[in-house]
N, C-alpha and C. Protein backbone atom coordinates (compact mmCIF):
# COMPACT_ATOMS: atom_id res chain seq x y z
N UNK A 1 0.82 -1.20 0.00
CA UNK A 1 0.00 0.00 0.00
C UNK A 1 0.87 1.26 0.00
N UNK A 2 2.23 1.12 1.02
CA UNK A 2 2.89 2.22 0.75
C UNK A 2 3.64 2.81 -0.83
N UNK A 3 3.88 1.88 -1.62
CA UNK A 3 3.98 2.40 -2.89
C UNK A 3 2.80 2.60 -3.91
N UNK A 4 1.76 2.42 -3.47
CA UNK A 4 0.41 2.86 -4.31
C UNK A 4 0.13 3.90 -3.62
N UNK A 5 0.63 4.25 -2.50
CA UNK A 5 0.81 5.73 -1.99
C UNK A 5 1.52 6.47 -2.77
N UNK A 6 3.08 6.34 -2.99
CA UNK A 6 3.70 6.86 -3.47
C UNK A 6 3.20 7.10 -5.24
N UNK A 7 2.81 5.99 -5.87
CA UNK A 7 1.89 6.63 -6.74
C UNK A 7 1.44 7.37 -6.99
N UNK A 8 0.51 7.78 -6.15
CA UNK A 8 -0.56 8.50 -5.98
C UNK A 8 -0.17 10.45 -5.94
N UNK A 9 1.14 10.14 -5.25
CA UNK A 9 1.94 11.98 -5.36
C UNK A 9 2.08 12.40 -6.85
N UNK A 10 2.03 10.97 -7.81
CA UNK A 10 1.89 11.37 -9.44
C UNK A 10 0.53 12.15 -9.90
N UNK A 11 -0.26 11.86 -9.20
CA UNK A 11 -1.47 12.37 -9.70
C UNK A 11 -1.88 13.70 -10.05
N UNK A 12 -2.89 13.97 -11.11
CA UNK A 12 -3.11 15.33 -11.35
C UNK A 12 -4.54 15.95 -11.07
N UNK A 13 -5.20 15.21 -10.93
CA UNK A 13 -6.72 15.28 -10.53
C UNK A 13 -6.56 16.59 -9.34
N UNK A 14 -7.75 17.69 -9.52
CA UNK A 14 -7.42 18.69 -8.30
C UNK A 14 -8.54 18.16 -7.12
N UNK A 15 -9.00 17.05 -7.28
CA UNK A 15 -10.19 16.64 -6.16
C UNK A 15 -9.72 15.64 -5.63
N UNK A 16 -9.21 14.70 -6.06
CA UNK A 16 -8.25 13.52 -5.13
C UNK A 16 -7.70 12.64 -5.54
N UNK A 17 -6.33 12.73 -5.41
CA UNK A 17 -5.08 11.63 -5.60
C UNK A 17 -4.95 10.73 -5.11
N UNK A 18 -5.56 9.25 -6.33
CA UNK A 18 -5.49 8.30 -6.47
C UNK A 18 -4.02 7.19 -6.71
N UNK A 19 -3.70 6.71 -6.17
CA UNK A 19 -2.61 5.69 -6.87
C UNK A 19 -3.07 3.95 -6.76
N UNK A 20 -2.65 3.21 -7.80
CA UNK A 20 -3.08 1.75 -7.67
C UNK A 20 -1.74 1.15 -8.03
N UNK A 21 -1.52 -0.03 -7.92
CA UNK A 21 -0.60 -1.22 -8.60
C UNK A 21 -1.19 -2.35 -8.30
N UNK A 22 -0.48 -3.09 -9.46
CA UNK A 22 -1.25 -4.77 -9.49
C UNK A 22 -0.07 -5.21 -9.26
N UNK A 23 0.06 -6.44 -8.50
CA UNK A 23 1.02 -7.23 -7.89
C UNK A 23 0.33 -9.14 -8.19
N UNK A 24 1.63 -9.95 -8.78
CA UNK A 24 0.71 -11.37 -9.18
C UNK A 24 2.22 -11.82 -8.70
N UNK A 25 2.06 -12.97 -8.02
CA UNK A 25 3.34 -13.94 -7.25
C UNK A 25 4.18 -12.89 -6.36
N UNK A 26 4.26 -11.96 -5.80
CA UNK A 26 4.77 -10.70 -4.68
C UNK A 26 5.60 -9.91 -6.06
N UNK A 27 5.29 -10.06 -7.29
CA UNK A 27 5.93 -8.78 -8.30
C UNK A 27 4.92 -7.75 -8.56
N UNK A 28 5.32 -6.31 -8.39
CA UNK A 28 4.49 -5.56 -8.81
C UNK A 28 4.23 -5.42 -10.52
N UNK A 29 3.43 -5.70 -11.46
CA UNK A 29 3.51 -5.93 -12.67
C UNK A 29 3.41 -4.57 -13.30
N UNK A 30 2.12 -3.66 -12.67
CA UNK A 30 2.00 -2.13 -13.60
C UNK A 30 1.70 -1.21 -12.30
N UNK A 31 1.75 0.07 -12.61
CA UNK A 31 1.08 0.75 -11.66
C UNK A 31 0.48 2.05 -12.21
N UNK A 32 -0.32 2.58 -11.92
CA UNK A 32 -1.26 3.88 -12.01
C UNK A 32 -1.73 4.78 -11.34
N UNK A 33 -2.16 6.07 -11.94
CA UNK A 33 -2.37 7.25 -10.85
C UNK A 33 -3.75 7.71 -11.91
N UNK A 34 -4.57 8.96 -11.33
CA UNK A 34 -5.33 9.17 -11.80
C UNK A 34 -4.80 10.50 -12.38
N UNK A 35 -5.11 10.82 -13.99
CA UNK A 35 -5.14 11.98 -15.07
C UNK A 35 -5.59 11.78 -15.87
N UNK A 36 -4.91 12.81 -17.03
CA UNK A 36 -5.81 13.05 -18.17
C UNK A 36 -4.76 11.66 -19.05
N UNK A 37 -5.52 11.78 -19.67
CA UNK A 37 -4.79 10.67 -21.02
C UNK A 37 -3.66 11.60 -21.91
N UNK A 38 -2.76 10.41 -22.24
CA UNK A 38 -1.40 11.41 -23.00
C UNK A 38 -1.36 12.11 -23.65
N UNK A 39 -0.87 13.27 -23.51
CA UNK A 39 -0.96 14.22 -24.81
C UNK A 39 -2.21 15.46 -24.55
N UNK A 40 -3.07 15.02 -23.12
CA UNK A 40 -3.98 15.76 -22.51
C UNK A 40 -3.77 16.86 -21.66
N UNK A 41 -4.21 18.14 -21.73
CA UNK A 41 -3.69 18.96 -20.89
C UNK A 41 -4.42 18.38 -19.11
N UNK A 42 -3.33 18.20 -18.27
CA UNK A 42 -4.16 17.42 -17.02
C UNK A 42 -4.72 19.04 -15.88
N UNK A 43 -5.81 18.11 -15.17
CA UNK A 43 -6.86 19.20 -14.62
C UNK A 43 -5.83 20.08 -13.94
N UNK A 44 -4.93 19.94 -13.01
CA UNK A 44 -3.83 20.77 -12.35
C UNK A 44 -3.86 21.68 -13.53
N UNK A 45 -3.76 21.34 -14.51
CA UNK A 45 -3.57 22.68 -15.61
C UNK A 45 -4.87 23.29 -16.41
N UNK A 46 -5.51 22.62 -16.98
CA UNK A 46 -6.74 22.61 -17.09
C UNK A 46 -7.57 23.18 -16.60
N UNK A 47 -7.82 22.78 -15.47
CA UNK A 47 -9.29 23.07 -14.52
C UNK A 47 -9.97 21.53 -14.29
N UNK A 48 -10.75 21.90 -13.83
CA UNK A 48 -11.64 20.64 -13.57
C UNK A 48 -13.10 20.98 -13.59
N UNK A 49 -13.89 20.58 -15.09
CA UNK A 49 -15.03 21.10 -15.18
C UNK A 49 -16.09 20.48 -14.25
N UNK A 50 -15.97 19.08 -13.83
CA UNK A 50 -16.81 18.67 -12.50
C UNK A 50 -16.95 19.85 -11.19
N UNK A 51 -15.79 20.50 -11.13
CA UNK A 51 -15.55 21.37 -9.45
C UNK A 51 -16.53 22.57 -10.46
N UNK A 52 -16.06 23.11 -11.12
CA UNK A 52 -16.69 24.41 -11.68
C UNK A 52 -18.06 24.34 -11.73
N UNK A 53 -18.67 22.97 -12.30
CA UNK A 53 -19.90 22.56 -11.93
C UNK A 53 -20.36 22.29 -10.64
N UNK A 54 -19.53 22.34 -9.68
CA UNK A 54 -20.19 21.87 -8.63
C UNK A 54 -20.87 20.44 -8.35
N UNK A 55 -20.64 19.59 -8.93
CA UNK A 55 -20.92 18.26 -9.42
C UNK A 55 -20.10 17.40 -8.08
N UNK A 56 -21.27 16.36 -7.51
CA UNK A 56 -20.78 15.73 -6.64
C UNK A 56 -19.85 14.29 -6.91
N UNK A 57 -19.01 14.22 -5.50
CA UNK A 57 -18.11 13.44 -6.14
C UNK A 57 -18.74 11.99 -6.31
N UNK A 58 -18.52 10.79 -7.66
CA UNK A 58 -19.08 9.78 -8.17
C UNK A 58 -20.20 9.83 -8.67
N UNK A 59 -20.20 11.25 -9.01
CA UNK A 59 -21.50 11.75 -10.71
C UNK A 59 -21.30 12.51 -11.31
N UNK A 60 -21.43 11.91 -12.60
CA UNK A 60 -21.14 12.42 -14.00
C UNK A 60 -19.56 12.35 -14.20
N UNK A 61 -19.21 11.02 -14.26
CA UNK A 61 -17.65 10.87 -14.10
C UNK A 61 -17.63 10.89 -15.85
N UNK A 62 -18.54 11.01 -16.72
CA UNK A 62 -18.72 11.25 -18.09
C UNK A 62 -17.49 12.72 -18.61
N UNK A 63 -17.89 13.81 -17.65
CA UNK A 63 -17.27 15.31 -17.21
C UNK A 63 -16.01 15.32 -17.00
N UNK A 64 -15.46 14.37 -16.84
CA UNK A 64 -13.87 14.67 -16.19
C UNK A 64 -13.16 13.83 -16.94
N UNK A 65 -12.00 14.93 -17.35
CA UNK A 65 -10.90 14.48 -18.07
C UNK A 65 -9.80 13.16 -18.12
N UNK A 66 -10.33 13.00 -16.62
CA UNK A 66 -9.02 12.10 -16.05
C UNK A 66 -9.42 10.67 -16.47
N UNK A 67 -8.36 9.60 -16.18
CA UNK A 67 -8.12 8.21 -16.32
C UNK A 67 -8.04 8.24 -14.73
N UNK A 68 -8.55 6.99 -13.87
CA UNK A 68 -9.07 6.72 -12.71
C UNK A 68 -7.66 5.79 -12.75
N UNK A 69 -7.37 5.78 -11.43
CA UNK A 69 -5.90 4.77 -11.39
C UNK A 69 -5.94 3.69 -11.34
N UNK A 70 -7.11 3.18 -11.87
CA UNK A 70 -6.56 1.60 -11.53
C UNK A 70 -7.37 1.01 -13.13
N UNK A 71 -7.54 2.39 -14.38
CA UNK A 71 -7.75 2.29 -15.17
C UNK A 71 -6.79 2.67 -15.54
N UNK A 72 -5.97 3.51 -15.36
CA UNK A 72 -4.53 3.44 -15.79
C UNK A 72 -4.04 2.45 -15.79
N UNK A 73 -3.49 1.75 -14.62
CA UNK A 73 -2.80 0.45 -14.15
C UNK A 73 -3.05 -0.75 -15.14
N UNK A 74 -4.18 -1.05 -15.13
CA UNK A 74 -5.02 -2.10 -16.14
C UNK A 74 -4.32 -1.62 -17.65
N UNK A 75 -4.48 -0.59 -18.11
CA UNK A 75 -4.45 -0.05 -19.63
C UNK A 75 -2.91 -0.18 -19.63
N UNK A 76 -2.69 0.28 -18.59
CA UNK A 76 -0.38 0.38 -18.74
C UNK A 76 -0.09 -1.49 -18.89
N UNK A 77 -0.78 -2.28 -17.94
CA UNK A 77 -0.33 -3.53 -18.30
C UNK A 77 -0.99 -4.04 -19.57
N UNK A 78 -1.84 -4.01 -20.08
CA UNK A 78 -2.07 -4.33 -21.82
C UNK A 78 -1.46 -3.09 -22.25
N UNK A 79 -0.84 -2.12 -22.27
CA UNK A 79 -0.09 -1.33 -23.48
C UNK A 79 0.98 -2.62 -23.64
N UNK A 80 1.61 -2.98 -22.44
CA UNK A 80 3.05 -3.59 -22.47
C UNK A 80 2.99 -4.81 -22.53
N UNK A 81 1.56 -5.28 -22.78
CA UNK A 81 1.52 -7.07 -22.63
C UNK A 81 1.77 -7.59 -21.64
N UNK A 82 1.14 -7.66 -20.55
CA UNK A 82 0.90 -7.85 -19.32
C UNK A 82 0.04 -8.72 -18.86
N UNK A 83 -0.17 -9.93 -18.70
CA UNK A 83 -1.42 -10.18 -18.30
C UNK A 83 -1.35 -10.18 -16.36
N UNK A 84 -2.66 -9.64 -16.46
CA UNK A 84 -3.05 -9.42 -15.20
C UNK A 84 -4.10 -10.09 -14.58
N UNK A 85 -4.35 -11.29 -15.56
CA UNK A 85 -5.70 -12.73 -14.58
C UNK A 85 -4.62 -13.19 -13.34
N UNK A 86 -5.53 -13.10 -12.44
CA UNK A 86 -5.20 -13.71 -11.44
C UNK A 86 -4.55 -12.55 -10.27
N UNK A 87 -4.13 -11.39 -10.77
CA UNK A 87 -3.33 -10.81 -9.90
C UNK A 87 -4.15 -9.92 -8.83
N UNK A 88 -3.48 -9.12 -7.76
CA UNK A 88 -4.46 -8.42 -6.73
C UNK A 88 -3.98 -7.19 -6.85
N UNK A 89 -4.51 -6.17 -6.65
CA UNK A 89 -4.55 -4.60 -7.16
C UNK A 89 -4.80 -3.73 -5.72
N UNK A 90 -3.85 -3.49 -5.37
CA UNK A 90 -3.62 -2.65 -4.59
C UNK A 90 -4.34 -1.02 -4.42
N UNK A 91 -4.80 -0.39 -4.06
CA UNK A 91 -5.42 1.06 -4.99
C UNK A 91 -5.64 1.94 -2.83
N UNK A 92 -5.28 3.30 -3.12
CA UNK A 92 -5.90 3.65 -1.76
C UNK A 92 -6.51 4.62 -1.41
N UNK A 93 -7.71 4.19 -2.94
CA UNK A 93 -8.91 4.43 -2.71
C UNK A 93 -10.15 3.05 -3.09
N UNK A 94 -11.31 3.18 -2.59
CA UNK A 94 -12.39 1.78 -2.83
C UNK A 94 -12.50 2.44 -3.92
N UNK A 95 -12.37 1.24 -5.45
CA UNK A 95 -12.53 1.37 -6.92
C UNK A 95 -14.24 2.22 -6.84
N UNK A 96 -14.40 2.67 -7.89
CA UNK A 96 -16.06 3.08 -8.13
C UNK A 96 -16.61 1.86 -8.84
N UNK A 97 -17.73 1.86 -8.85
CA UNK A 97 -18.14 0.84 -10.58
C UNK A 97 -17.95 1.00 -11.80
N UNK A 98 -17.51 2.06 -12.15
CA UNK A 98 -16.52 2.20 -13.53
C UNK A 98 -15.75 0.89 -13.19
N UNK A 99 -14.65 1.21 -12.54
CA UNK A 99 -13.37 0.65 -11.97
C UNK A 99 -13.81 -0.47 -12.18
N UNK A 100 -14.87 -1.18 -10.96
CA UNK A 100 -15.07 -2.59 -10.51
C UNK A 100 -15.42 -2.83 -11.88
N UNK A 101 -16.02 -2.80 -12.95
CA UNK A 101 -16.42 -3.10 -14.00
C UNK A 101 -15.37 -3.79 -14.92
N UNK A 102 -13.90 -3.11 -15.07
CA UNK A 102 -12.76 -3.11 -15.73
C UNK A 102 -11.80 -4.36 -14.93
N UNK A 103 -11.98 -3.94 -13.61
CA UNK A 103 -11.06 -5.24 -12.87
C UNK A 103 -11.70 -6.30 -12.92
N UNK A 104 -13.07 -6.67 -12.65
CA UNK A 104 -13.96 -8.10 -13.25
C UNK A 104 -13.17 -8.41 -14.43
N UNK A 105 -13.50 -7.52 -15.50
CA UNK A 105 -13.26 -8.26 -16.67
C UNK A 105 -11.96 -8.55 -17.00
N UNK A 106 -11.03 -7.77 -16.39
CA UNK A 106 -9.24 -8.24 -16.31
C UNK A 106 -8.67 -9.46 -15.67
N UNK A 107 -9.60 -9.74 -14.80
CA UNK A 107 -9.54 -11.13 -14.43
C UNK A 107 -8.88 -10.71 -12.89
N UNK A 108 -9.05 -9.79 -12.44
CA UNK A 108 -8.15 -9.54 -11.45
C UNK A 108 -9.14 -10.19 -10.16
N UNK A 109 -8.29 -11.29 -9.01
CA UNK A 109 -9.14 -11.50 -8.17
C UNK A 109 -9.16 -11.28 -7.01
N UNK A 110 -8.28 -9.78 -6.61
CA UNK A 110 -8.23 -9.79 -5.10
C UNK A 110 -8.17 -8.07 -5.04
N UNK A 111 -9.07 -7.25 -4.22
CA UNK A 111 -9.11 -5.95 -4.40
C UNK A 111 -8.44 -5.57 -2.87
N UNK A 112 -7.43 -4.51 -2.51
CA UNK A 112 -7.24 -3.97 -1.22
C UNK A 112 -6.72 -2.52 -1.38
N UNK A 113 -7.57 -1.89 -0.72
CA UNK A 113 -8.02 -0.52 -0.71
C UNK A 113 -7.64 0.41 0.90
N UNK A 114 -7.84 1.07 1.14
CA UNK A 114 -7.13 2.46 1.86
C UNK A 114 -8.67 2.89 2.03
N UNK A 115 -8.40 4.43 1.81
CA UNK A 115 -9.60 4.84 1.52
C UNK A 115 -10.97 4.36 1.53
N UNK A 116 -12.14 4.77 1.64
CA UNK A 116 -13.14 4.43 1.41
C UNK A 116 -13.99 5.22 0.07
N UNK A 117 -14.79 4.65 -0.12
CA UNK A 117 -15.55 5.43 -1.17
C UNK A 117 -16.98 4.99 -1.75
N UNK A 118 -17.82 6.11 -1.36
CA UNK A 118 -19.32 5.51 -1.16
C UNK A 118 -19.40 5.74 -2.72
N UNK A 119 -19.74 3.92 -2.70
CA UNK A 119 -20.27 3.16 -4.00
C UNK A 119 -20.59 1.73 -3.93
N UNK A 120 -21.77 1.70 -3.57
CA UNK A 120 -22.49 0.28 -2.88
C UNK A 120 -22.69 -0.60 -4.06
N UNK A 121 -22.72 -0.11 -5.35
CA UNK A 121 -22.89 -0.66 -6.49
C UNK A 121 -21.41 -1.51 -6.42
N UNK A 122 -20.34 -0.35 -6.58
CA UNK A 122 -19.21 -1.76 -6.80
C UNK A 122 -18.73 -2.39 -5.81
N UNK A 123 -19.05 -2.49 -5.04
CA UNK A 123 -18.97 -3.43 -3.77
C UNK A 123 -20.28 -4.60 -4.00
N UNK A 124 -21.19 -4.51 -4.42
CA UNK A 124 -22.51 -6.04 -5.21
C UNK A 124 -21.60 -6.45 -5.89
N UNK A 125 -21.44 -5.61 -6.74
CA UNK A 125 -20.89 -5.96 -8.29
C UNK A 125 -19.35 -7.05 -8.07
N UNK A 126 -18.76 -6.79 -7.08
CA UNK A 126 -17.79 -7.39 -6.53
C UNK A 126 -17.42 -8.74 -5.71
N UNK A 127 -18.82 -8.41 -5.05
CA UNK A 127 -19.45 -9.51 -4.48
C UNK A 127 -19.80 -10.43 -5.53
N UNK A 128 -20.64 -10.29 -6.29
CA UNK A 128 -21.24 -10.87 -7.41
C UNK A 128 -19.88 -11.94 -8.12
N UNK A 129 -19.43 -11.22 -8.22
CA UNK A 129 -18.20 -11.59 -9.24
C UNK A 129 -17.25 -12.63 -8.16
N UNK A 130 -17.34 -12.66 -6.69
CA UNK A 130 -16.54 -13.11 -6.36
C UNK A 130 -15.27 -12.53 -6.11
N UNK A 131 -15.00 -11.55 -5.97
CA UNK A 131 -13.51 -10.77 -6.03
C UNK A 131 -13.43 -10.17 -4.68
N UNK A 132 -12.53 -10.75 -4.05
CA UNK A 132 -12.18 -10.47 -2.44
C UNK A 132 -11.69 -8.76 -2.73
N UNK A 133 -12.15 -8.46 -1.72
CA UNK A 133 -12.32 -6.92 -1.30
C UNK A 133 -11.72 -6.32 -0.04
N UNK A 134 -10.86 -6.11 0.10
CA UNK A 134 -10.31 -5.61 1.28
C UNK A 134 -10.28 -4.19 1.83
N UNK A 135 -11.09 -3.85 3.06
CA UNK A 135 -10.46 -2.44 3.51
C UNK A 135 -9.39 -2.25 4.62
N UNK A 136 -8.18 -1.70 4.37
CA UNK A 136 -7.24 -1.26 5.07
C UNK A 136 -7.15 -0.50 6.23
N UNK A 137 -8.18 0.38 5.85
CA UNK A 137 -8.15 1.08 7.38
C UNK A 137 -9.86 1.52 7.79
């Protein structure tokens, strides 16, 4: 968790810095923070049209520029050919259901989280799927 911390000081989001890594046999395989996609001007520079809206946090994640970190993480290990079935994903924050949606289907089967984050959907959805869920603190 302490280096999905350290992650997380990468981040550019001006509402909250996310960091994740996936780890399969004790190797860390990829890791991720939450921003804009490459070549994107990120919200630190930008703005952040969710805050300007006043838009609460885990609605209308349609609005915001950024890549969520553990959609980074996922996307960095298929840029590089990575497979990530089977591995556990570190993140310290609780994924949203975007998120939980992407780690189901990556095959990833073990979630441990920091943070909390009200989203009862991906916590079913998790359940559902079978994917151990851990909170840290």
């Amino acid at each position: 968790m302490g280096i999905a911390g350290l992650v997380a000081t990468r981040a550019t989001c001006t509402r909250r810095k996310v960091g994740a890594i996936l780890v399969k046999e004790r190797r860390i395989l990829c890791s991720g923070y939450n921003g804009a996609p490459t070549g994107i001007a990120h919200c630190d520079v930008a703005g952040c049209l969710r805050e300007q809206l006043n838009v609460p946090s885990g609605e209308k994640h349609e609005l915001c520029r950024g890549v969520h970190a553990e959609q980074n993480t996922i996307i960095q290990a298929a840029f590089h050919g990575i497979s990530v079935r089977g591995a556990t994903l570190y993140c310290t924050h609780q994924p949203c259901s975007i998120c939980a949606k992407m780690i189901i289907n990556a095959g990833i089967t073990r979630v441990i989280y920091g943070d909390g984050y009200n989203d009862p959907m991906s916590e079913t959805m998790f359940d559902q799927a079978g994917i151990e869920l851990t909170a840290l603190r």
